[in-house]
Protein backbone atom coordinates (compact mmCIF):
# COMPACT_ATOMS: atom_id res chain seq x y z
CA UNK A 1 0.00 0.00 0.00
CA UNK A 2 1.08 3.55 -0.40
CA UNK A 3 2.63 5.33 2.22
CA UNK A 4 0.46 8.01 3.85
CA UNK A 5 -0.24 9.45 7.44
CA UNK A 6 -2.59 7.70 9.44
CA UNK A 7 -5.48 9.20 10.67
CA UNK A 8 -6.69 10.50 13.94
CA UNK A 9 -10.62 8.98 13.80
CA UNK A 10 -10.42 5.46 15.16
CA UNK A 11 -13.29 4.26 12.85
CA UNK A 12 -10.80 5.34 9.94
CA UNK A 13 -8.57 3.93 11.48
CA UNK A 14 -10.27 0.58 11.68
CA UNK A 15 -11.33 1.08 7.59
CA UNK A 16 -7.38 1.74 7.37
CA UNK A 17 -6.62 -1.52 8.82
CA UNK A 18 -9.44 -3.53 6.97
CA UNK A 19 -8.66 -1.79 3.72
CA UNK A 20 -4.38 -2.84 4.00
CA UNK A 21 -5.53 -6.65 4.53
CA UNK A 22 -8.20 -6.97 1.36
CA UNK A 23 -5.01 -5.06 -0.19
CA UNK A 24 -2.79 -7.67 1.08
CA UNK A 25 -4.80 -10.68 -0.01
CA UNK A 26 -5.39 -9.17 -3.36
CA UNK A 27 -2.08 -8.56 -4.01
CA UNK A 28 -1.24 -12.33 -3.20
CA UNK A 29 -3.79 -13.51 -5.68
CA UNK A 30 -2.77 -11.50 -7.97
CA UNK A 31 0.69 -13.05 -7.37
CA UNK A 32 -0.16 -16.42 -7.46
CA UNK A 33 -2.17 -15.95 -10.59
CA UNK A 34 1.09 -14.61 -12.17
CA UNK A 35 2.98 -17.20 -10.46
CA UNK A 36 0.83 -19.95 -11.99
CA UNK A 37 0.68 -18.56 -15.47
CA UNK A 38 4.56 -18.36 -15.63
CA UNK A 39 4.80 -22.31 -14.46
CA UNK A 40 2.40 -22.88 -17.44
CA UNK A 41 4.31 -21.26 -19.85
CA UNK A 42 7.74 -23.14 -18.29
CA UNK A 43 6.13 -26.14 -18.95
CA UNK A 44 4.80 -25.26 -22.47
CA UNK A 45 7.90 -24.25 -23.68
CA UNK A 46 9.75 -27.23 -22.41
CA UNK A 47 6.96 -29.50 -24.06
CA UNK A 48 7.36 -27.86 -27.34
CA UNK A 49 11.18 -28.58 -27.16
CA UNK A 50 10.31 -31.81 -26.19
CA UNK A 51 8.35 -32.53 -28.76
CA UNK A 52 11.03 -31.22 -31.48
CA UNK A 53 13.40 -33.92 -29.73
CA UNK A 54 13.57 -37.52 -30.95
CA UNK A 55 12.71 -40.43 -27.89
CA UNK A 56 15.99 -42.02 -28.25
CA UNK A 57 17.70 -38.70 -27.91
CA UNK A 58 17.81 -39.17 -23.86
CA UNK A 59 20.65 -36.62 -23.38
CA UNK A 60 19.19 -34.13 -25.08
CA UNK A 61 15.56 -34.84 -23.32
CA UNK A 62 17.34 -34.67 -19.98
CA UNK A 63 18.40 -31.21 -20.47
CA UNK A 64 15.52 -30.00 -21.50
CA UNK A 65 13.71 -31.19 -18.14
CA UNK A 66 16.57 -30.22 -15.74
CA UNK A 67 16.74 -26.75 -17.56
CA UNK A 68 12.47 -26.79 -16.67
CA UNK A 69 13.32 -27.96 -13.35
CA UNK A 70 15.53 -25.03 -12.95
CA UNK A 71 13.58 -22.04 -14.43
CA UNK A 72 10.30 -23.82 -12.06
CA UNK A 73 12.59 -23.72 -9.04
CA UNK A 74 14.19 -19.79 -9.92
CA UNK A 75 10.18 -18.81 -9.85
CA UNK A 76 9.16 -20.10 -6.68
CA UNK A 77 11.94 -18.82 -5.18
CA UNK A 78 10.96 -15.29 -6.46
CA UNK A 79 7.01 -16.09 -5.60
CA UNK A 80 8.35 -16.93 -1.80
CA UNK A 81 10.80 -13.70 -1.96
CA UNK A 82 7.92 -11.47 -3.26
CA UNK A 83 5.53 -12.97 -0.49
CA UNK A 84 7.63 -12.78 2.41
CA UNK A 85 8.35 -9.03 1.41
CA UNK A 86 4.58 -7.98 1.09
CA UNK A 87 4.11 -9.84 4.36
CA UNK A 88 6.56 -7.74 6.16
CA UNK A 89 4.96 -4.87 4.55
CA UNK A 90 1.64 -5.49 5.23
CA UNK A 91 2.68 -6.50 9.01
CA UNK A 92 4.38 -3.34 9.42
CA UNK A 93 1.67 -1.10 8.23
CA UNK A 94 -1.18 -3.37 10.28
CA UNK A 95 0.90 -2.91 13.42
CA UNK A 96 1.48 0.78 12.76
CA UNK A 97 -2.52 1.49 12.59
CA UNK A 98 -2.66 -1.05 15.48
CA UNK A 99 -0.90 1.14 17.66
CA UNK A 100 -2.56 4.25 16.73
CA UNK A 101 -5.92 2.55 17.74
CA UNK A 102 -4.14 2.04 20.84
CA UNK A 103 -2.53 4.91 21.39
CA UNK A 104 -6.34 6.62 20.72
CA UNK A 105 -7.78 4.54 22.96
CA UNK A 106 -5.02 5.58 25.61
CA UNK A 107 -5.44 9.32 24.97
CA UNK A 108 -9.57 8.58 25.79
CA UNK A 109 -8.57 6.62 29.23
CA UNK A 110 -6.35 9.29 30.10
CA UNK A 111 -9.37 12.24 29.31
CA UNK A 112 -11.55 9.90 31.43
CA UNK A 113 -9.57 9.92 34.20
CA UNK A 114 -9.32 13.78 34.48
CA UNK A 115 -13.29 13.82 34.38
């Protein structure tokens, strides 16, 4: 999510915090969308070159799957690097508006008190 200043108004607050998680799980849907489509195409390209390769040709049929193994592997690691990042993110910004409700909520006690 963008950066911005929180607001005062616990009930924007609370939208705040609502709104960064449906931004959070959007963004990881649209990730694993992405994330699937690119496996897809992996594997479509490496059973077109497949199917340009003669059976016998074993060698040649090898490298073609370790090479897919390899791109497959390179893209989950980038999925779980983008994920863990946008968790952070999202964790630090939920936390943030977390203690602003709290901090609002201590502000209230404290004006209580002096009634």
């Amino acid at each position: 999510m963008p950066e911005q200043t929180l607001p005062k108004d616990k009930t924007a607050l609370s939208k705040l915090y609502q709104d960064t998680i449906d931004y959070h799980r959007d963004y990881l849907n649209r990730l694993h969308e992405a994330f699937n489509q690119h496996c897809e195409a992996i594997g479509a390209k490496a059973k077109d070159q497949l199917s340009k390769i003669d059976e016998s040709d074993e060698e040649k049929r090898k490298e073609i799957l370790v090479t897919e193994q390899k791109d497959l592997d390179e893209a989950l690691t980038q999925l779980k690097t983008a994920i863990n990042q946008n968790n952070a993110d999202a964790r630090k910004k939920l936390e943030e508006i977390q203690n602003k409700i709290e901090e609002s909520a201590m502000d209230l006690e404290a004006e209580l008190a002096k009634l």
